[in-house]
Protein backbone atom coordinates (compact mmCIF):
# COMPACT_ATOMS: atom_id res chain seq x y z
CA UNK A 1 51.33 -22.14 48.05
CA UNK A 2 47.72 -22.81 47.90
CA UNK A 3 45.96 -25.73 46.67
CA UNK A 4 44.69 -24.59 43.53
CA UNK A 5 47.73 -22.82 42.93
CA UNK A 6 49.71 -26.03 43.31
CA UNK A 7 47.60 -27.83 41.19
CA UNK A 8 47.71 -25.06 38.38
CA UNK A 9 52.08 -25.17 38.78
CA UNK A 10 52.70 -28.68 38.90
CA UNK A 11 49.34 -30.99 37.70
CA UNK A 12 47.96 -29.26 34.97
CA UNK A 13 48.43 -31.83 32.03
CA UNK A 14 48.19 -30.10 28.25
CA UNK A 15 47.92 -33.56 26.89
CA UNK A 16 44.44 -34.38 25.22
CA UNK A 17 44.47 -37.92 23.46
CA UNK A 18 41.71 -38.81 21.89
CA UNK A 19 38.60 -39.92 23.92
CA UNK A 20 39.54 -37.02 26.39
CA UNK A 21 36.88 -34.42 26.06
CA UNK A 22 37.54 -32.22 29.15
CA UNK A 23 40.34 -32.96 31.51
CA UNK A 24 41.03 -31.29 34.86
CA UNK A 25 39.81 -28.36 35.63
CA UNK A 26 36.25 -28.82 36.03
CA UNK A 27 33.95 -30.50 38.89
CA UNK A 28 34.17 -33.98 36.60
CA UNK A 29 36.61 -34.97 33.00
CA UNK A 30 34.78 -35.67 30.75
CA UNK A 31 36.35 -39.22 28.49
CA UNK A 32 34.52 -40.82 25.71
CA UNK A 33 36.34 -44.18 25.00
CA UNK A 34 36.56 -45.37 21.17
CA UNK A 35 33.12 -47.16 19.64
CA UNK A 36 33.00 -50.65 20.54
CA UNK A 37 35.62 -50.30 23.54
CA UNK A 38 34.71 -50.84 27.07
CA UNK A 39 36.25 -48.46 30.00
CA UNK A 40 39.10 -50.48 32.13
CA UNK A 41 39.55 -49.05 35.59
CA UNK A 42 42.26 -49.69 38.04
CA UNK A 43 43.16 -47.87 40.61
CA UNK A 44 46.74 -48.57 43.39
CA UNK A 45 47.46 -46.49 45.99
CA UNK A 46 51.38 -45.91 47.62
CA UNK A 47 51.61 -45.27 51.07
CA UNK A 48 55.29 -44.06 52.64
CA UNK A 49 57.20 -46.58 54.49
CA UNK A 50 54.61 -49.30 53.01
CA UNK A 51 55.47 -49.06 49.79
CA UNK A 52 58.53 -46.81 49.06
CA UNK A 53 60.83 -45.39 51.26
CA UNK A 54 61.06 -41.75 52.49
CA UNK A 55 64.46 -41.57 51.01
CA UNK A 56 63.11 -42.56 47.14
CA UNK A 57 64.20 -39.84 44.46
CA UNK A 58 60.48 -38.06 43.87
CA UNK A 59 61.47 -38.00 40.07
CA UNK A 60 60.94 -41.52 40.56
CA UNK A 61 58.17 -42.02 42.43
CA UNK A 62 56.29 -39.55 40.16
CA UNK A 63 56.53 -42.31 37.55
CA UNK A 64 56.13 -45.28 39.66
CA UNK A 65 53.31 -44.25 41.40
CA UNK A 66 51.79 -44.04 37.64
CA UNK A 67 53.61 -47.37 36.21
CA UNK A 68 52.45 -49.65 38.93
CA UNK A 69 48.55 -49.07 37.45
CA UNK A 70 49.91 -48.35 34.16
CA UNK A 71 50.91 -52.53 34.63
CA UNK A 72 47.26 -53.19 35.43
CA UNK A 73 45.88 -51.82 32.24
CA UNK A 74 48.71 -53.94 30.51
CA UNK A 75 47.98 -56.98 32.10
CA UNK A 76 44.18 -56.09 30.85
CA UNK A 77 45.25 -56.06 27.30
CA UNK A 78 44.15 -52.20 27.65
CA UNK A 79 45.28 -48.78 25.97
CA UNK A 80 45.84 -46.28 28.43
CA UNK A 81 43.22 -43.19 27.90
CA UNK A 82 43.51 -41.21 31.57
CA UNK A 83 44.64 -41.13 35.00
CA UNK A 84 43.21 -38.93 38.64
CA UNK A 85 45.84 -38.11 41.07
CA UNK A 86 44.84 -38.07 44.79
CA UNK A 87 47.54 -37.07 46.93
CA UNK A 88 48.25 -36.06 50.34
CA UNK A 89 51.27 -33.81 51.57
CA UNK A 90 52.63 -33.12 55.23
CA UNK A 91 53.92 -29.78 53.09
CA UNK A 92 53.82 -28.20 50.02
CA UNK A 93 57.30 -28.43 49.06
CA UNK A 94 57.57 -26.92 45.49
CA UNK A 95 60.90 -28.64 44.85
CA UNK A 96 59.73 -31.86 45.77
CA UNK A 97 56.31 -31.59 43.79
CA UNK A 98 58.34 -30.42 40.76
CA UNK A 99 60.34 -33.33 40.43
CA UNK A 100 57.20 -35.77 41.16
CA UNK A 101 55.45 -33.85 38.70
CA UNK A 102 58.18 -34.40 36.14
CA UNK A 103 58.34 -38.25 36.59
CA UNK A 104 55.09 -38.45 36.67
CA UNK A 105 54.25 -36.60 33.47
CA UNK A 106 57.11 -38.25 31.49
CA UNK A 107 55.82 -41.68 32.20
CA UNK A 108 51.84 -40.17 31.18
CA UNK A 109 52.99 -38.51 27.87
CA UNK A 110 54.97 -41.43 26.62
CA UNK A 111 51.83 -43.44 27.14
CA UNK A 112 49.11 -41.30 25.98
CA UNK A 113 47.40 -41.18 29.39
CA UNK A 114 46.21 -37.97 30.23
CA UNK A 115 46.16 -36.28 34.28
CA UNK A 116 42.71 -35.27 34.06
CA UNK A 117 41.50 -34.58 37.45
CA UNK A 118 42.20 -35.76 41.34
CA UNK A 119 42.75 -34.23 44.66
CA UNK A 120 45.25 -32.43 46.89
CA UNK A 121 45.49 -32.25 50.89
CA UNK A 122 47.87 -31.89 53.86
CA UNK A 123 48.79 -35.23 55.44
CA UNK A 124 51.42 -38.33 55.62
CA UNK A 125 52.09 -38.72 52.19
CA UNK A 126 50.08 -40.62 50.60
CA UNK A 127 49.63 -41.49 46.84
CA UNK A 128 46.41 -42.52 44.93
CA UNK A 129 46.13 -42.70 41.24
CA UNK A 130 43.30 -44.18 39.60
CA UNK A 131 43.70 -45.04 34.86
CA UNK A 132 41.50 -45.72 32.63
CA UNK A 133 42.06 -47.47 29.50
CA UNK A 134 39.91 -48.86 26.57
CA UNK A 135 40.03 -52.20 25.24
CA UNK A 136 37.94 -53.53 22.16
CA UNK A 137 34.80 -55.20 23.82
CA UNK A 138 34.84 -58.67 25.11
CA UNK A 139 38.80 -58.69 24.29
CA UNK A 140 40.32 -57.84 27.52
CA UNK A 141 42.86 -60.16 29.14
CA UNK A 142 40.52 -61.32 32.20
CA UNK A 143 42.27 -63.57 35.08
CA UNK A 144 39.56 -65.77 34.96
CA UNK A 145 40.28 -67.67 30.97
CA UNK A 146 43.40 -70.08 31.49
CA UNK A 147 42.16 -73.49 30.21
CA UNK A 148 43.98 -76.58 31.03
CA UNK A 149 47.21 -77.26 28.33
CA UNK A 150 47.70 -73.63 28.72
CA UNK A 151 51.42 -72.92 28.77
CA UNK A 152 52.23 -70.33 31.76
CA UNK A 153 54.50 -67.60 30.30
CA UNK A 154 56.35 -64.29 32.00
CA UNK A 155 57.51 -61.44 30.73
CA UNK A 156 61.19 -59.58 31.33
CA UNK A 157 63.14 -60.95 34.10
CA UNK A 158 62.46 -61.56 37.93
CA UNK A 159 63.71 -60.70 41.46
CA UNK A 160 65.36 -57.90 41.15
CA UNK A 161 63.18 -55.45 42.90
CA UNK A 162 62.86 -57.78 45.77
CA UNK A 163 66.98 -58.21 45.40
CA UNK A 164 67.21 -54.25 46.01
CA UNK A 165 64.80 -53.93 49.23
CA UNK A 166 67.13 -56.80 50.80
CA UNK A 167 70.50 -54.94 50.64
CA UNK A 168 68.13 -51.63 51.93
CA UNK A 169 66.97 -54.06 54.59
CA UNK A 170 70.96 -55.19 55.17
CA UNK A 171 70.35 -59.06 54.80
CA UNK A 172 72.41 -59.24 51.62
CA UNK A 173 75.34 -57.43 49.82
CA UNK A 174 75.66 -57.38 46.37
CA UNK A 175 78.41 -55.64 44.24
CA UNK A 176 77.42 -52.65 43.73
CA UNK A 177 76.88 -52.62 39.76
CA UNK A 178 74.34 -55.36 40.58
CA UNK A 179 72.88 -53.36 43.45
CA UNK A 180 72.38 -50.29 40.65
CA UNK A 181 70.50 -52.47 38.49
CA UNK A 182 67.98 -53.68 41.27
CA UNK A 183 67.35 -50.47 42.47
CA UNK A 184 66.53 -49.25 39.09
CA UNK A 185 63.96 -52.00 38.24
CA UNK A 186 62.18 -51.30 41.68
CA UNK A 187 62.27 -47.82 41.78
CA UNK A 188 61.86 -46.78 37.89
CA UNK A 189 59.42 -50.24 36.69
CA UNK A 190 58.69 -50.08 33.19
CA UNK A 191 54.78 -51.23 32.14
CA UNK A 192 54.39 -53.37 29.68
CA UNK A 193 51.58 -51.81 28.03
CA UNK A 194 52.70 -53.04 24.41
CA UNK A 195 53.13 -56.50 25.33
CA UNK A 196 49.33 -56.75 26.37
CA UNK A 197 48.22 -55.02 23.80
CA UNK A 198 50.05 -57.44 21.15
CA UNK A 199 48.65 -60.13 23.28
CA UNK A 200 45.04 -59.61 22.67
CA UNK A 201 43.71 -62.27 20.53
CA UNK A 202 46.60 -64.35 21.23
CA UNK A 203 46.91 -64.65 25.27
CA UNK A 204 43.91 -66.54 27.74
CA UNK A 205 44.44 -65.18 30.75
CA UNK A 206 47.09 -62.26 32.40
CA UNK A 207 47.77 -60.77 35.13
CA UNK A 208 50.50 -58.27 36.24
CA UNK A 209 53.45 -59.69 39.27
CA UNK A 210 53.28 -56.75 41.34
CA UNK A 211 53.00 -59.37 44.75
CA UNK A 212 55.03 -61.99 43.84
CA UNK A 213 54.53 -64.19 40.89
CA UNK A 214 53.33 -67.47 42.84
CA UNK A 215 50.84 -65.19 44.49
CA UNK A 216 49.69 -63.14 40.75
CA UNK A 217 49.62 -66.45 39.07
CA UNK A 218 47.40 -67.81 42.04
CA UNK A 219 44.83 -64.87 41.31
CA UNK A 220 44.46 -66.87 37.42
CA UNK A 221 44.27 -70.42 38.81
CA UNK A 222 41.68 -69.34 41.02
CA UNK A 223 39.48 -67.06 38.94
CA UNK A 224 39.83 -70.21 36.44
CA UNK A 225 39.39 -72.83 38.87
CA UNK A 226 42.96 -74.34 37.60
CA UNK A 227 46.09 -75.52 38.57
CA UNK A 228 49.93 -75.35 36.85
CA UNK A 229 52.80 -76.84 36.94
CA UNK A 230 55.47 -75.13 36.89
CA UNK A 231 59.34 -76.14 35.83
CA UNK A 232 61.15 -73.94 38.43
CA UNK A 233 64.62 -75.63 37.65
CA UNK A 234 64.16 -74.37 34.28
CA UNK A 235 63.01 -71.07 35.36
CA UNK A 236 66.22 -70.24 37.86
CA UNK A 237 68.23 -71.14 34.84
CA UNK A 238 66.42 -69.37 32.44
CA UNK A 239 66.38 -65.51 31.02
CA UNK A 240 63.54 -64.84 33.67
CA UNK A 241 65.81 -64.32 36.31
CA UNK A 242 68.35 -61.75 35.73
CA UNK A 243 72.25 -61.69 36.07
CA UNK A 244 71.99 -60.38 39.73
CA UNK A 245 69.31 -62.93 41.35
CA UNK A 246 71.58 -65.15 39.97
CA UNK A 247 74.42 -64.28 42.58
CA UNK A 248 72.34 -64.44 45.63
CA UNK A 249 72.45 -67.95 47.66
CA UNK A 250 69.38 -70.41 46.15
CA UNK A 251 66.61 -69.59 49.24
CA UNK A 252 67.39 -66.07 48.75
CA UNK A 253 67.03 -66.36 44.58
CA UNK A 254 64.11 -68.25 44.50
CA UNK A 255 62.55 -66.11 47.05
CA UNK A 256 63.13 -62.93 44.88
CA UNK A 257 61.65 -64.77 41.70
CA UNK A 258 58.98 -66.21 42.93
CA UNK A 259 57.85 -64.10 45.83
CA UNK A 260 59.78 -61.13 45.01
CA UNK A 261 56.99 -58.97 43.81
CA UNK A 262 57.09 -55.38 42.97
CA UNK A 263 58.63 -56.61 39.24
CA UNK A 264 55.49 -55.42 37.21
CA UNK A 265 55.78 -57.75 34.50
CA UNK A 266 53.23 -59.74 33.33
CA UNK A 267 52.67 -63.52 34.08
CA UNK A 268 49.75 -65.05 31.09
CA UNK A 269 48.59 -68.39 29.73
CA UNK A 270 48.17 -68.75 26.16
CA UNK A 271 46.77 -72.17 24.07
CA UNK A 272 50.50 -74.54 22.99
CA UNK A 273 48.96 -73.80 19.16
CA UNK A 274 49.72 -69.74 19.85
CA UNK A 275 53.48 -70.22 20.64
CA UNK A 276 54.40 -68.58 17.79
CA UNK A 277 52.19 -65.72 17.98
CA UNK A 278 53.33 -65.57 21.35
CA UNK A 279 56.99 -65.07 20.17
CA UNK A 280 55.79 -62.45 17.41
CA UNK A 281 53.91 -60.23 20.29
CA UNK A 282 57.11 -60.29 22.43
CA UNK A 283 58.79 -59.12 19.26
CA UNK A 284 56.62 -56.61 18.56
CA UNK A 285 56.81 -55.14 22.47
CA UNK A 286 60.27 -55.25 22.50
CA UNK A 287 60.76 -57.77 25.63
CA UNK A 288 61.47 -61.35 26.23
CA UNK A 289 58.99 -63.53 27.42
CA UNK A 290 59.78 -66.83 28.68
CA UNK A 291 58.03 -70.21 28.84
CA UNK A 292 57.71 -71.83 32.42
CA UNK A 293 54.76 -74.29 32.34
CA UNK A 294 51.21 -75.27 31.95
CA UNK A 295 47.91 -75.34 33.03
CA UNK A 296 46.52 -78.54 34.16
CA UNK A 297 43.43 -79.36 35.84
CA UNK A 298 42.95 -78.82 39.64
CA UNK A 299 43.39 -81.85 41.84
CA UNK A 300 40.36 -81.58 44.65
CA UNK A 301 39.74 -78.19 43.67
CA UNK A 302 42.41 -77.32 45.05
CA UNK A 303 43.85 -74.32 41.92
CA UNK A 304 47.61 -73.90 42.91
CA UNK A 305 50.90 -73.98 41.13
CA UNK A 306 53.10 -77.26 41.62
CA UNK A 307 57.07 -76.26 41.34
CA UNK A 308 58.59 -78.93 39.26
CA UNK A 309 62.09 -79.96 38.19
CA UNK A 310 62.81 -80.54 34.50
CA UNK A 311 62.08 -84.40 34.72
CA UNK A 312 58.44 -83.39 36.65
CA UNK A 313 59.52 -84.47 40.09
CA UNK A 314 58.90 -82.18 42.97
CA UNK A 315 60.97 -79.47 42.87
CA UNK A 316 63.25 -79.52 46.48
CA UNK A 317 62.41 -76.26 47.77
CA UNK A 318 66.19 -75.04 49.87
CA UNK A 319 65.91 -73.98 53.58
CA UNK A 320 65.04 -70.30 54.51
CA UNK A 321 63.05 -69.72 51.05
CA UNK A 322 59.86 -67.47 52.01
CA UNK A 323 57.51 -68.30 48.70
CA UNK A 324 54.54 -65.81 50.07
CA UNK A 325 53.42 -63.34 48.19
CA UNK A 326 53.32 -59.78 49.14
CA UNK A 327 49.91 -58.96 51.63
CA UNK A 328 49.25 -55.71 52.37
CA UNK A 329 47.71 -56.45 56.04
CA UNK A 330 50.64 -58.78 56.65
């Protein structure tokens, strides 16, 4: 099977949402975002062994490959208008491109996000998608607009992807109901697309945990030149951390939650005044959020996130607990 021929089989994408004026096919697409939107651009790239493993179902990989920048455009407060595919195969296996294809596809139709263009070549596999979304101008969720008073909020529930890759890894067993449920959250991660779009207007800053949510909310503190506080004791008891985390020993647990990464939820700041529009947006998207501190100002310019117990004492951070985010060079 040829290239163009595999492209034609598997990649070519009937879907034309509005704002798509040529898709693939052609030497360029052709996209027109709304009046009055600006053009948000993201692109992630999955490499095997880095960031899935060879044995991952390619039904699934199809859509994660597409959800983790899917999250990005969420965590922008964007609509998703288009995506390019760059990929690289050691063969053209039809079964295998079928089944990335359809996961793939699924996850693009159900979003409005068309497959309008990319690249195909033999190599280690290797997957690159850039998306494009529109978002009304000067509304987009930036990382750089927490203010202090702030409360930090995040979306869904924590650890569980991180929770999965440590049984895979062999340094923890889990029943295997439990182990099910991980594996599903890191291997088939929903975007939460609707929640940032029901947050525009009402959330400062976002950002999307896909390294770990001490490391995503550090990206915000920074870009703001802010600190937070954060009520961890709260947090490990709270909805945030699912039913599974919960049975792991407390390094482990807090290591999953707040280190995890890979959960693709979204970690924002929004004014104390917009807590009920907060609570209407999370009803509106269909998913819990969950309150777990505030912005305050940074101390020597120095724009991290203190981990607090309930009465504002230092949190005791247990033995063994790894709270570094997720570093690609690392």
């Amino acid at each position: 099977m040829g290239e163009f021929d595999l492209i034609r089989r598997h990649f070519q994408h009937a879907l034309r949402p509005a704002g798509v004026t040529l898709g693939n096919g052609d030497d360029a697409a052709l996209l027109a975002p709304a009046p009055g939107c600006q053009l948000a651009v993201s692109t992630d790239m999955l490499v095997e062994g880095r960031h899935f493993l060879p044995t991952v179902d390619p039904r699934a990989l199809g859509h994660k490959a597409l959800a983790v920048n899917l999250s990005d455009l969420a965590a922008m407060g964007a609509r998703p208008l288009a995506c390019t595919l760059a990929l690289a195969l050691p063969r053209a296996d039809d079964a295998w491109l079928s089944a990335f294809a359809s996961g793939l596809l699924a996850l693009a139709d159900a979003h409005g996000c068309a497959l309008v263009g990319g690249d195909t070549t033999a190599g280690p596999l290797n997957l690159c998608l850039t998306v494009m979304g529109e978002v009304p101008w000067a509304q987009a969720l930036r990382r750089d607009a927490a203010r202090v008073g702030d409360d930090v909020y995040v979306s869904g529930a924590l650890g569980d992807a991180r929770l999965a890759l440590e049984v895979f890894r062999g340094r923890c067993e889990v029943p295997a109901a439990v182990f099910a449920r991980a594996r599903r959250r890191m291997e088939w991660p929903e975007p939460r697309v609707a929640l940032g779009l029901a947050l525009r207007g009402v959330a400062h800053a976002c950002a999307d945990v896909s390294d770990g949510l001490l490391g995503d909310l550090g990206h915000i503190l920074r870009a703001s030149g802010v600190a937070a506080r954060i009520d961890a004791e709260t947090l490990m008891r709270s909805e945030a951390v699912s039913d599974g985390v919960r049975t792991l020993d407390a390094a482990l647990a807090l290591t999953c939650v707040l280190a995890g990464g890979d959960d693709y939820e979204l970690v924002f700041t929004a004014p104390a005044s917009a807590r009920q529009a907060v609570a209407q947006a999370a009803l509106e998207a269909r998913i819990a959020v969950t309150r777990i501190g505030e912005i305050v100002p940074a101390q020597d310019g120095v724009c991290t996130a203190r981990l607090v117990n309930a009465e504002g004492d230092p949190f005791p951070i247990p033995a063994g607990a790894a709270l570094a985010g997720f570093d690609h060079f690392a």
